[in-house]
Protein backbone atom coordinates (compact mmCIF):
# COMPACT_ATOMS: atom_id res chain seq x y z
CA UNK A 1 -25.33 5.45 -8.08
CA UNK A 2 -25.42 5.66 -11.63
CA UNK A 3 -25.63 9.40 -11.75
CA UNK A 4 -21.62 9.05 -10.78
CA UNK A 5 -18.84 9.82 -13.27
CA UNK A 6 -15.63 8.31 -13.31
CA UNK A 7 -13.31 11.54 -12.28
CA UNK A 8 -10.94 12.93 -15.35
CA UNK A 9 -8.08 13.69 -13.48
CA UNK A 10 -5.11 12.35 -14.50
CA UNK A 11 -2.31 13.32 -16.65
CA UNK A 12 0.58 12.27 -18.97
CA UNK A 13 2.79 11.01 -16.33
CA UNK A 14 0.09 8.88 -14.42
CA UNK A 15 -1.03 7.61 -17.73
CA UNK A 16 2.70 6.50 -19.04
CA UNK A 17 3.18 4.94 -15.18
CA UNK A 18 0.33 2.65 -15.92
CA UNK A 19 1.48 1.76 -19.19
CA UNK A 20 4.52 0.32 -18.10
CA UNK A 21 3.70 -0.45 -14.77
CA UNK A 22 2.46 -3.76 -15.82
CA UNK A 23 5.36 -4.23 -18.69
CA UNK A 24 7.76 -4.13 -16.17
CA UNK A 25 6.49 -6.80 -13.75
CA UNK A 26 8.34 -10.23 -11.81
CA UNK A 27 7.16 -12.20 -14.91
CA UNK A 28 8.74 -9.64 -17.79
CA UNK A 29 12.15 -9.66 -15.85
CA UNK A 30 11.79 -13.41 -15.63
CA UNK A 31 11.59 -13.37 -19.50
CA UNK A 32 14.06 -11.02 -19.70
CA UNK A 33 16.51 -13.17 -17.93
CA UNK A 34 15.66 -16.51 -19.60
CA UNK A 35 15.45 -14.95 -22.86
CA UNK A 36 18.82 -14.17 -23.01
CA UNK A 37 20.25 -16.86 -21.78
CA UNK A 38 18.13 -19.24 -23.81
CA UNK A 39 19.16 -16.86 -27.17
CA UNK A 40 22.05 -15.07 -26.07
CA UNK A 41 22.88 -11.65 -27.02
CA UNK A 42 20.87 -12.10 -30.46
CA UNK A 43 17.68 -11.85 -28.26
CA UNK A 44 18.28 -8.36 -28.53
CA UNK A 45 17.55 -7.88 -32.10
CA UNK A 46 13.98 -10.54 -31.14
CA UNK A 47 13.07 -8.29 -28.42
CA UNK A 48 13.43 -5.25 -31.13
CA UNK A 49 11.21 -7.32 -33.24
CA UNK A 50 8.89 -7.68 -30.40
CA UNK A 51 9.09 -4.05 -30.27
CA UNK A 52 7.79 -3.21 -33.33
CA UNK A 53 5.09 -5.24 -33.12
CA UNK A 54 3.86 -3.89 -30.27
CA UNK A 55 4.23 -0.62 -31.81
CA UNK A 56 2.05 -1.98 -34.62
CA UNK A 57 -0.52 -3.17 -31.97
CA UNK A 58 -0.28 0.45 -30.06
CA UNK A 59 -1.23 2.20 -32.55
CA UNK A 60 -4.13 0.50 -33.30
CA UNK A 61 -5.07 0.62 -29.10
CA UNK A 62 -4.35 4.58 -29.84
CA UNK A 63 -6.53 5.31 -32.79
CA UNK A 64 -9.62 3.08 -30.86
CA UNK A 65 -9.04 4.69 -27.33
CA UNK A 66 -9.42 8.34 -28.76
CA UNK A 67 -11.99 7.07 -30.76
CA UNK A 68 -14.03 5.42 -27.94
CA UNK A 69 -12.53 7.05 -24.82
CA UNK A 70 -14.45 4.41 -22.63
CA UNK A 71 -13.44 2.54 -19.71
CA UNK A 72 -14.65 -0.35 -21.31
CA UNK A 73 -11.54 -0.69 -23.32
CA UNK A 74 -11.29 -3.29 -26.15
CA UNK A 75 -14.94 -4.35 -25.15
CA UNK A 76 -16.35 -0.82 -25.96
CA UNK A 77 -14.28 -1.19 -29.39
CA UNK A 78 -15.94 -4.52 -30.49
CA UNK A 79 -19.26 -3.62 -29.99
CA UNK A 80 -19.57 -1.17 -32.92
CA UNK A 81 -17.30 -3.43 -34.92
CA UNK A 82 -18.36 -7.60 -34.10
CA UNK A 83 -20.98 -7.40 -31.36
CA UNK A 84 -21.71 -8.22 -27.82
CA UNK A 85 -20.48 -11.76 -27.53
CA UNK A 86 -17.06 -11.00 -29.21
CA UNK A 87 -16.84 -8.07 -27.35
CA UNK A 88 -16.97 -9.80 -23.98
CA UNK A 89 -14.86 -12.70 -25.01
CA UNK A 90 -11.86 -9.88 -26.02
CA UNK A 91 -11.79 -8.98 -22.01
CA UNK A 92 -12.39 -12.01 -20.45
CA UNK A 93 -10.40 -13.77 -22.39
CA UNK A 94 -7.69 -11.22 -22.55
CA UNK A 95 -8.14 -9.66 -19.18
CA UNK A 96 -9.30 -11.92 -16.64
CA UNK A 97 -7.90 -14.94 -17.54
CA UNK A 98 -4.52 -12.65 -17.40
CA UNK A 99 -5.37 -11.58 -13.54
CA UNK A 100 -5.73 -14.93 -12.53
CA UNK A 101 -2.57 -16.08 -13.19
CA UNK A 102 -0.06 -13.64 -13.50
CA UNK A 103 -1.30 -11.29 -11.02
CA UNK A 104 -1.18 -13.40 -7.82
CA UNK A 105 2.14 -14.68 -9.81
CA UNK A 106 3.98 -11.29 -9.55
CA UNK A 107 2.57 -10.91 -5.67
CA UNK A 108 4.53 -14.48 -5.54
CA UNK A 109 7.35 -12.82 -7.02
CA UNK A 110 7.85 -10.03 -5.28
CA UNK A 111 7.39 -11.60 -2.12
CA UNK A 112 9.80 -14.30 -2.23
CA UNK A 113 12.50 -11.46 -3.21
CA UNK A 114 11.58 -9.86 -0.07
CA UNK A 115 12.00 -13.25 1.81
CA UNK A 116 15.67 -13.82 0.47
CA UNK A 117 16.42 -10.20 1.39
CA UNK A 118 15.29 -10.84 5.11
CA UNK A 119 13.34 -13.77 6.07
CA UNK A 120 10.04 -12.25 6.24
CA UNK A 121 7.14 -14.78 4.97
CA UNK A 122 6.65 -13.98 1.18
CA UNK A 123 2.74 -14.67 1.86
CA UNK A 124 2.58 -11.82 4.66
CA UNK A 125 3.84 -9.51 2.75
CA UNK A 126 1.67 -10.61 -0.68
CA UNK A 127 -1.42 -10.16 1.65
CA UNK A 128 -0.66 -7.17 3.14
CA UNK A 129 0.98 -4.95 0.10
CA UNK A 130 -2.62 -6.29 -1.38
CA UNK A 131 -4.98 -4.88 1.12
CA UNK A 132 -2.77 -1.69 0.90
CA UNK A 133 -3.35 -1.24 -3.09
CA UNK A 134 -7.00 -2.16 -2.46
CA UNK A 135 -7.43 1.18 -0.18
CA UNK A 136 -5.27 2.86 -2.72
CA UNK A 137 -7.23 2.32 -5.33
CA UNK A 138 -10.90 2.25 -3.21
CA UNK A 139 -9.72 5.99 -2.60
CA UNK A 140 -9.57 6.87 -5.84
CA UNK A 141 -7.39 7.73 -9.40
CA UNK A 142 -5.66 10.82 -7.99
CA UNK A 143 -4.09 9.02 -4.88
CA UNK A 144 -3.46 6.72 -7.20
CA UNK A 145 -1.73 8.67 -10.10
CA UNK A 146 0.76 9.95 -7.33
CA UNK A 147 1.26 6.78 -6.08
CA UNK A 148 2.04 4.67 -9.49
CA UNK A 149 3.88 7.46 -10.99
CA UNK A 150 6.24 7.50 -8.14
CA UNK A 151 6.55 3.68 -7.96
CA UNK A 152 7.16 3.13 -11.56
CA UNK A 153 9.45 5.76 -12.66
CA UNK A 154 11.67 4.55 -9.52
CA UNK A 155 11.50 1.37 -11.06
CA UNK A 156 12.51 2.16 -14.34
CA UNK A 157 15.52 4.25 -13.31
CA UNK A 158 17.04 1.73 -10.83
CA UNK A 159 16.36 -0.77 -13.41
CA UNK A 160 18.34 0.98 -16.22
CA UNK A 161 20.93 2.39 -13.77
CA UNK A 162 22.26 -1.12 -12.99
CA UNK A 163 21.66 -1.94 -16.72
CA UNK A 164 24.45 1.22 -17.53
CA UNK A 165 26.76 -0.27 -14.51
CA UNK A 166 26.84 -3.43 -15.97
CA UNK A 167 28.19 -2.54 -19.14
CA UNK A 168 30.01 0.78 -18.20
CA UNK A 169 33.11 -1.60 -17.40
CA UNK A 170 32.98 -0.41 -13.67
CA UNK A 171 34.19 -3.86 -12.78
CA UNK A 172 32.37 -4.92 -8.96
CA UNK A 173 32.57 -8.54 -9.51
CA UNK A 174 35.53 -11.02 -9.30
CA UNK A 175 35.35 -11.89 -12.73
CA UNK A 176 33.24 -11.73 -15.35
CA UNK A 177 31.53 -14.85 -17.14
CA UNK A 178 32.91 -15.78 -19.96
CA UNK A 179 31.30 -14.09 -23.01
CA UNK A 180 29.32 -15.81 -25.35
CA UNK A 181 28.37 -15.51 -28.55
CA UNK A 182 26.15 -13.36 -30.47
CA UNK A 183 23.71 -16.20 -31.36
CA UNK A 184 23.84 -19.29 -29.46
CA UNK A 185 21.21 -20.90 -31.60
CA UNK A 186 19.61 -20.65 -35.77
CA UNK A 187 18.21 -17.72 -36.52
CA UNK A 188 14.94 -19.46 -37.06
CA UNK A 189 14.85 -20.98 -33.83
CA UNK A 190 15.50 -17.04 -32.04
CA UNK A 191 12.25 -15.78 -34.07
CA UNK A 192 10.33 -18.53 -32.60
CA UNK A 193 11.14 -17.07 -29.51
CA UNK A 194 8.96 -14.07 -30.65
CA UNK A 195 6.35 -14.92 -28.26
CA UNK A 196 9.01 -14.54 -25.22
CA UNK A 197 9.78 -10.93 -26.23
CA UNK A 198 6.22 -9.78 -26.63
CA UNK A 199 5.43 -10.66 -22.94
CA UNK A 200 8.55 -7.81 -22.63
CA UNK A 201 6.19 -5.25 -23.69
CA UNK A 202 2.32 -6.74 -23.17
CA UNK A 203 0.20 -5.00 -20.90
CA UNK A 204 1.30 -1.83 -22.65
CA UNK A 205 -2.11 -1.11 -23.68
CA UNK A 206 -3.75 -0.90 -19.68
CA UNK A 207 -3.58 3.07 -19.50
CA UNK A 208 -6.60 2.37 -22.39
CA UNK A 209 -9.33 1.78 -19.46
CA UNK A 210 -8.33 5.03 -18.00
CA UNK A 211 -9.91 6.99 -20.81
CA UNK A 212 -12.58 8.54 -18.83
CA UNK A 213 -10.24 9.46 -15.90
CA UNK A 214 -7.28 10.88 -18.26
CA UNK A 215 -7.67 14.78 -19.23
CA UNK A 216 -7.09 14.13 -23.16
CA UNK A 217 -7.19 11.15 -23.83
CA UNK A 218 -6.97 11.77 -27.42
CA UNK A 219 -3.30 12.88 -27.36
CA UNK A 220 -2.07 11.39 -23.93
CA UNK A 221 -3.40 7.94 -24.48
CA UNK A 222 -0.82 7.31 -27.40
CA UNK A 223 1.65 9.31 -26.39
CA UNK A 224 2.17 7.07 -23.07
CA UNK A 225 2.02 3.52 -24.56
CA UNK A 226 4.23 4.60 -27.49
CA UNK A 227 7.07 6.37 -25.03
CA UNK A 228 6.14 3.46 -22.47
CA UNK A 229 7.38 0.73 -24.95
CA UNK A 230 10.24 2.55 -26.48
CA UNK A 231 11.63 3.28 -22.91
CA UNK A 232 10.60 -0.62 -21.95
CA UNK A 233 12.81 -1.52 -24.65
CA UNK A 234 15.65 0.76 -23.63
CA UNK A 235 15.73 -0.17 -20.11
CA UNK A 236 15.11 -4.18 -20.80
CA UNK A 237 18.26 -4.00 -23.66
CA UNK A 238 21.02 -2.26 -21.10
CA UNK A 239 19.55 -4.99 -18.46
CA UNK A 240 19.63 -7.85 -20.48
CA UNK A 241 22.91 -7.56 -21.85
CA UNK A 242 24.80 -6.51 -18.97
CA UNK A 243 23.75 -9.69 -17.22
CA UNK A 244 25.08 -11.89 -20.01
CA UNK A 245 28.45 -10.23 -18.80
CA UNK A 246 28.57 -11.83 -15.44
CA UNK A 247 26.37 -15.06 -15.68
CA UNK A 248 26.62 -17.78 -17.99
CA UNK A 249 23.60 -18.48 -20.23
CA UNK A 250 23.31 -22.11 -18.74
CA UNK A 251 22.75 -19.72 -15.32
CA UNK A 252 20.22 -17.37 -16.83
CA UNK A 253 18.25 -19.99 -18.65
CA UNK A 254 17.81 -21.96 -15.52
CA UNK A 255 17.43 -19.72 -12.84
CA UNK A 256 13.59 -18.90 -11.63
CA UNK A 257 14.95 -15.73 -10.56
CA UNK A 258 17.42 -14.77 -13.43
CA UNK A 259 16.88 -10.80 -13.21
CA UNK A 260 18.01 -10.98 -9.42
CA UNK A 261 20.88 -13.54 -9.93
CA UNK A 262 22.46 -11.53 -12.07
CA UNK A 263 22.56 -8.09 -10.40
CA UNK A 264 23.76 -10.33 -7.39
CA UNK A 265 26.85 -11.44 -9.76
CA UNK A 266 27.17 -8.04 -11.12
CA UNK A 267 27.29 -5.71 -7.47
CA UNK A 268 27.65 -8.38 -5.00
CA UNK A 269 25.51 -7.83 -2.17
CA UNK A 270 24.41 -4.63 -3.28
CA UNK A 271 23.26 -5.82 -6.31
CA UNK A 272 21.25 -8.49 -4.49
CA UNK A 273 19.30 -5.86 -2.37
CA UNK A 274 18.87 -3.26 -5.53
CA UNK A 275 17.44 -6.18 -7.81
CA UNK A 276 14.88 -7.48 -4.86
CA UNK A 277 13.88 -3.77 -4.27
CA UNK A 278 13.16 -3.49 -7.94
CA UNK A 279 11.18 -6.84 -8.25
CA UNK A 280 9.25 -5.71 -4.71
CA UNK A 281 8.27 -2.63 -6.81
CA UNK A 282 7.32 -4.67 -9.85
CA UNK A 283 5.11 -6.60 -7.73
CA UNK A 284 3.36 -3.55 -6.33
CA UNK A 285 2.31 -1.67 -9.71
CA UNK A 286 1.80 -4.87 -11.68
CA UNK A 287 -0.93 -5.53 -8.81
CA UNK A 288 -1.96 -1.57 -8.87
CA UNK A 289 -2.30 -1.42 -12.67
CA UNK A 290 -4.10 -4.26 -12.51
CA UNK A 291 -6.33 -2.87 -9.56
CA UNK A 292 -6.70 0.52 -11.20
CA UNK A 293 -7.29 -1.28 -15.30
CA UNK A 294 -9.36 -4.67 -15.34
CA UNK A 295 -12.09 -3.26 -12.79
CA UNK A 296 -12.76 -0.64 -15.52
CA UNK A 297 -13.28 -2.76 -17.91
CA UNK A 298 -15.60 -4.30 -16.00
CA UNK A 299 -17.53 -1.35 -15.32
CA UNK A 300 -17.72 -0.63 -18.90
CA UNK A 301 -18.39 -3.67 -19.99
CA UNK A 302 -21.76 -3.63 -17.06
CA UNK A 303 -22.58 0.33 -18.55
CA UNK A 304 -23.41 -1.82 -21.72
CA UNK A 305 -25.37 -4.25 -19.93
CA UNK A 306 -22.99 -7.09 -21.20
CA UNK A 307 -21.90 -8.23 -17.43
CA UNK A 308 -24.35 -7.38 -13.96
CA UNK A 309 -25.36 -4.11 -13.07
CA UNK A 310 -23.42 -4.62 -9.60
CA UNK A 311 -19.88 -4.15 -11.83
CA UNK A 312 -20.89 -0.62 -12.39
CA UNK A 313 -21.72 0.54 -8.86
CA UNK A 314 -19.22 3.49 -7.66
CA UNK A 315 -18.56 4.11 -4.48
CA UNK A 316 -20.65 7.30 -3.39
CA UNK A 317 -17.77 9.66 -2.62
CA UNK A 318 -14.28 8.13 -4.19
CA UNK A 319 -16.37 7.34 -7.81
CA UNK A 320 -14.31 3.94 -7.97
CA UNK A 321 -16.15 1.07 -8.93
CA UNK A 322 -15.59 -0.98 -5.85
CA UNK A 323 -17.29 -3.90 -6.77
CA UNK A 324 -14.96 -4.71 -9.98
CA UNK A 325 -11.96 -3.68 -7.68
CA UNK A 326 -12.79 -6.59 -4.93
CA UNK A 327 -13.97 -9.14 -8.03
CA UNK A 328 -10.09 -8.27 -9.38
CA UNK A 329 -8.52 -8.57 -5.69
CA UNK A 330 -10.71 -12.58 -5.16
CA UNK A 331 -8.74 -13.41 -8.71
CA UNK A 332 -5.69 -12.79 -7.32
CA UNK A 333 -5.98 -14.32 -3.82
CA UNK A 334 -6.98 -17.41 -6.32
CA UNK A 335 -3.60 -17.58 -7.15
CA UNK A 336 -2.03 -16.95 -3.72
CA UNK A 337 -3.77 -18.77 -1.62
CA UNK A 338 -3.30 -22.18 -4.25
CA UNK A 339 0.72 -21.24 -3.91
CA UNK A 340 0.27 -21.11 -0.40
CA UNK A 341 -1.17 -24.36 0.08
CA UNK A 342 0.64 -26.59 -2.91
CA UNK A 343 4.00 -24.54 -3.38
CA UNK A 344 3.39 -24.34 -7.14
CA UNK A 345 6.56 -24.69 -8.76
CA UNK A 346 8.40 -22.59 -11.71
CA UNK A 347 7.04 -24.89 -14.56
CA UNK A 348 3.39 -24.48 -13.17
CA UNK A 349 3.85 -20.76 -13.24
CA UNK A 350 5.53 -20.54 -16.68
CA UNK A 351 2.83 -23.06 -18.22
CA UNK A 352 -0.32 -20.75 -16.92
CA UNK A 353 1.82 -17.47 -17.89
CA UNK A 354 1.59 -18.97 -21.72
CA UNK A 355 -1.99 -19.29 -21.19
CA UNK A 356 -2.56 -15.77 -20.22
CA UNK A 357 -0.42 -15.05 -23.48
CA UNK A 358 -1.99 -16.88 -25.68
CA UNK A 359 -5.35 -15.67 -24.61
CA UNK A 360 -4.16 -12.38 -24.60
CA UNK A 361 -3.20 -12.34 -27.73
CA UNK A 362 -6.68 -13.18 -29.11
CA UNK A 363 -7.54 -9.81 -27.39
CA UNK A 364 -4.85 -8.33 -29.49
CA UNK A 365 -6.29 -9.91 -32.51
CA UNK A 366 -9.39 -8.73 -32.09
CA UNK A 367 -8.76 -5.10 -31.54
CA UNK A 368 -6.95 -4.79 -34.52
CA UNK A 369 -9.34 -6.66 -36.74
CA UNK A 370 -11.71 -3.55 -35.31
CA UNK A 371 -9.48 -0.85 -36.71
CA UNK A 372 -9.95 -2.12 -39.95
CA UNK A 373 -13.84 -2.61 -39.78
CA UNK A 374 -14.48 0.15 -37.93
CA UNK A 375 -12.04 1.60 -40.47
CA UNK A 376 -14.50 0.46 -43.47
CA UNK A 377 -17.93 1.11 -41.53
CA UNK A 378 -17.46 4.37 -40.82
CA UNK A 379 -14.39 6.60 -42.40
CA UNK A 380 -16.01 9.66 -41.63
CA UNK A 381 -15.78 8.86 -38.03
CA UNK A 382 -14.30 11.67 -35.39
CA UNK A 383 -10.66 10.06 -34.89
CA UNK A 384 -8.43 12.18 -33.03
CA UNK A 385 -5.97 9.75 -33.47
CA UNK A 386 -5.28 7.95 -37.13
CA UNK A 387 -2.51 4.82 -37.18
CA UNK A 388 0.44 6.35 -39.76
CA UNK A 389 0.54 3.93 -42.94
CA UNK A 390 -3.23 2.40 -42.18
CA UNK A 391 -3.68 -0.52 -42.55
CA UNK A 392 0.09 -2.08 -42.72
CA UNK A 393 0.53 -2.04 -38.63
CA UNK A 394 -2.59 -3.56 -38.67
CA UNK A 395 -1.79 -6.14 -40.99
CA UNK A 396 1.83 -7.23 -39.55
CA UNK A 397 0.26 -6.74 -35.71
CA UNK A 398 -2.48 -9.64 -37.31
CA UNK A 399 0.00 -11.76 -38.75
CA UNK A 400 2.38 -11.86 -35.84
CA UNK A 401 -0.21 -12.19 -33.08
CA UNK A 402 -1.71 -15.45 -35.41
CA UNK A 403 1.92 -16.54 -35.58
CA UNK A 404 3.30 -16.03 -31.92
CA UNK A 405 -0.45 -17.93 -30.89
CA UNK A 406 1.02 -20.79 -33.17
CA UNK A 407 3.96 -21.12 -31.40
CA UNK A 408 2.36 -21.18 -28.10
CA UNK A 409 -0.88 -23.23 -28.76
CA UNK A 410 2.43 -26.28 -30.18
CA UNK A 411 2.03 -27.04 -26.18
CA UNK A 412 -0.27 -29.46 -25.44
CA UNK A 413 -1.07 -28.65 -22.47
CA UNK A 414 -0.98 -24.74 -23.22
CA UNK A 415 -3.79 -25.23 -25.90
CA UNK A 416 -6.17 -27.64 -23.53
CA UNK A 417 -5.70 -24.96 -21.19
CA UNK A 418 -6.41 -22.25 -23.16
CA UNK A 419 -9.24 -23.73 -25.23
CA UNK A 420 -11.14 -24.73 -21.45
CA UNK A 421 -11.05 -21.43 -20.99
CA UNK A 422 -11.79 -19.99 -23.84
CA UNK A 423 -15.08 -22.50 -24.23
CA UNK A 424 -16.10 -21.36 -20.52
CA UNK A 425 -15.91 -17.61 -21.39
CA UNK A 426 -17.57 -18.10 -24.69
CA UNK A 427 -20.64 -20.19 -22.82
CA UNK A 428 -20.75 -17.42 -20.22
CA UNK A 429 -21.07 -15.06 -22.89
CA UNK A 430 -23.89 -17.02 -24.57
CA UNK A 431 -25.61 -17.33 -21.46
CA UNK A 432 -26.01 -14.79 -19.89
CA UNK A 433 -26.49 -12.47 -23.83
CA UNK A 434 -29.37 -15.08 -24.39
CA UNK A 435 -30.83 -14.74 -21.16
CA UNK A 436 -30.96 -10.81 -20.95
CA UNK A 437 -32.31 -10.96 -24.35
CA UNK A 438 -28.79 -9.45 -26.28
CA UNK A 439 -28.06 -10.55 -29.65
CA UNK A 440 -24.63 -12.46 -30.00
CA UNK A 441 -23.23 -10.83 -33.10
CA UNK A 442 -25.31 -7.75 -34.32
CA UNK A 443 -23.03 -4.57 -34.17
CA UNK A 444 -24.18 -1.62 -31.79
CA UNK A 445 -24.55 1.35 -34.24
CA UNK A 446 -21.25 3.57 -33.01
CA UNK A 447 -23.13 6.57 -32.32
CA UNK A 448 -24.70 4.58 -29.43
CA UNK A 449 -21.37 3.82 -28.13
CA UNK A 450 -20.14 6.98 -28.00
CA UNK A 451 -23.20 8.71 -26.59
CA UNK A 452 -23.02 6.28 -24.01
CA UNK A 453 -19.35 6.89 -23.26
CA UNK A 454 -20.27 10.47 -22.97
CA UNK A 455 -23.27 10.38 -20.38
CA UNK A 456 -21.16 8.95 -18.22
CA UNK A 457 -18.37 10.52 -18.73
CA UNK A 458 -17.38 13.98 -17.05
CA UNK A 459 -16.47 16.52 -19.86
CA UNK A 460 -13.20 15.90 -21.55
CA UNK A 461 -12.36 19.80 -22.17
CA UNK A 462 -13.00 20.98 -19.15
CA UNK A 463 -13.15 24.61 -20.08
CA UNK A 464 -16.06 24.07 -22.75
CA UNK A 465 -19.66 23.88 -21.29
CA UNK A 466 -20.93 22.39 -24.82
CA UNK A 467 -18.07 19.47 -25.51
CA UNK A 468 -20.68 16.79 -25.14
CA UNK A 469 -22.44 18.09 -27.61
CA UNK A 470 -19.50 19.13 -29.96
CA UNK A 471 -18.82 15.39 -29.54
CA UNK A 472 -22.32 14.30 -30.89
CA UNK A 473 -22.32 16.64 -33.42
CA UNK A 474 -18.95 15.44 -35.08
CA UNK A 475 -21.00 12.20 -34.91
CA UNK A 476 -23.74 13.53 -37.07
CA UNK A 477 -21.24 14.33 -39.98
CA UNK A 478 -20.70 10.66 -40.99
């Protein structure tokens, strides 16, 4: 099995599905809603903060994925730049700890919107949309580029379509809400709400794993995240406001459902059944990108010998690494089956969600702290991609994650949380490094990296016999 190569098959549009298949999940809409009614319109102007922060962080996902086209993601990036145990900790921390909470949470999501809409069990229809995306993505990336570029662009244009109705002045409702003002709150207390926004737009940087399934990476990689956010930010601003039209904020900031609530105030009926239908679809490719991301990491992470040799195994004819895939799908059911049995509430939900952020943001933190060493280690490097202005988005992408982690850690509970699991991923990693006989902190010379990435790679121009070797030469020059 590990003769197998990942297949390089997909393209731009596949790529920028996966980016913001994830952004726009149950949970993002959620934000959306309760963002705005907790800032009022001014959470526009936070959320365009929020965007250029991600921006900031994007470009430094960019410059590393054409740098490192591995699956392996922001692991493969630390290992040149911090080591083995960092690099681990950046996934886990970031990655998994993400799946098993918000991932069975937009399942939950999307399943209770289906429920309002017609009675049908929201855990039947969790289950069985997950065995679906599990033979989706056990078949492999082409069935499911098709797939996830069809789901998500339907998304996004039903999405910004109601947005437009909502503020076209094509009046459906029997009155509008009262309007409120601009800023309902200080100006200080709206940029504290930084962290909200960002979970608008994180997850951008999942098309990253696909670097050894996308044609050119190099070039598509950035392309998609950077037109993913913008058009995040497009759709999410025409949504958000036009709800403040038709529900008060008091309604938005209380509702667990605020996204649906208010296309239900804005078209009626209609509205209702567009707004489930687009929450169904956000549950389905926030569970496919996840399906189709984390399990490459995992395999990349197991090429490097950092996690057990069963992550890597690809099935014999689809080249998926099936393993990883049903490790991501128990993570999930985690989630489901604890919802199922204890009816988790809103506030349980919300509280793990800012766990997954704040440990999420570490990941962030670390990948940009490897532009800059990587940066300083090696400028003669091959980068097909350089971040514009280096190293400002690399500085203000640093100093917002450390301040939006602030903000979130001031929760109790949100820091014992997060510092549990942060300990247990950090013993893991000591562990099992020590006991396969890995150093914790010694940098793996880049060349290495990269020649590794390539072996296992299938050829990323196609029409050149040699590029493996062109590859390993540019190496050579630094």
């Amino acid at each position: 099995m590990s003769s197998l190569k990942l297949s390089r098959s997909l393209g731009f549009w596949a790529a920028y599905s996966t980016s913001v298949g994830l952004v726009v999940s149950g949970t993002a809409m959620v934000a959306l809603g309760n963002g705005y009614g907790v800032s009022g319109p001014a959470f526009s102007v936070v959320a365009l903060l929020a965007l250029l922060v991600i921006l900031c962080i994007a470009m430094s996902y960019s410059e590393l994925a054409a740098m490192l086209p591995g699956a392996g993601m922001v692991g493969e990036y630390t290992l040149p730049a911090l080591g083995k145990l960092p690099a681990l900790f950046a996934v886990l921390a970031g990655y998994i700890v993400l799946v098993g909470t918000d991932g069975g949470t937009n399942m939950i999501i999307g399943g209770q919107s289906l429920e309002r809409l017609t009675g049908f069990p929201w855990y039947l229809f969790s289950l069985g949309i997950l065995a679906v995306l599990v033979g989706i993505n056990l078949k492999g990336v082409d069935l499911f580029g098709r797939v996830q570029t069809t789901l998500a662009i339907a998304m996004m244009l039903m999405l910004g379509l109601v947005g437009v109705w909502g503020l076209s002045g094509f009046e459906t409702a029997p009155q509008l809400a009262e309007q409120p003002p601009f800023s309902v709150i200080s100006w200080q207390d709206q940029f504290s709400h930084l962290s909200l926004a960002i979970w608008l737009f994180i997850g951008m940087e999942f098309v990253a794993p696909l670097a050894e399934e996308v044609k050119n990476p190099g070039k598509t990689i950035p392309l998609a995240m950077i037109f993913g956010c913008a058009s995040i930010w497009l759709v999410d601003l025409l949504f958000g406001l036009s709800i403040t039209r038709y529900l008060s904020l008091e309604e938005l900031a209380a509702s667990t459902i605020p996204h649906v609530d208010g296309a239900a105030a804005m078209l009626g009926q209609p509205g209702l059944i567009l707004m489930g239908s687009i929450s169904i679809l956000a549950a389905v490719t926030t569970c496919d990108t996840y399906l189709i991301a984390v399990p490459r990491m995992l395999y990349g992470l197991s090429r490097e010998g950092m996690l057990p040799k069963i992550f890597s195994w690809l099935h014999p004819t689809a080249r998926t690494p099936w393993f990883s895939i049903f490790f991501v799908v128990a993570l999930i059911l985690i989630v489901l089956v604890y919802a199922m049995a204890n009816h988790a509430d809103i506030a349980l939900i919300t509280m793990m969600i800012s766990v997954a952020c704040t440990t999420w943001l570490m990941s962030y933190l670390i990948a940009q702290v490897n532009v800059v060493i990587l940066r300083f280690k090696y400028p003669n490097a091959n980068r097909p991609f350089r971040t514009p202005l280096y190293p400002l988005p690399q500085l203000i992408g640093i100093a917002a994650c450390l301040y939006m982690i602030g903000t979130l850690v001031a929760d109790a509970q949100v820091l014992g949380i997060a510092v549990v699991c942060s300990a247990l991923i950090l013993a893991f990693g000591v562990i099992y490094l020590k006991k396969t006989g890995q150093d914790l902190f010694k940098p793996v010379p880049l060349d290495d990296v990269l020649r590794r990435i390539i072996h296992r790679s299938e050829s990323i121009d196609e029409s050149s016999n040699g590029s493996e070797a062109v590859l390993l030469a540019q190496l050579k020059r630094q």
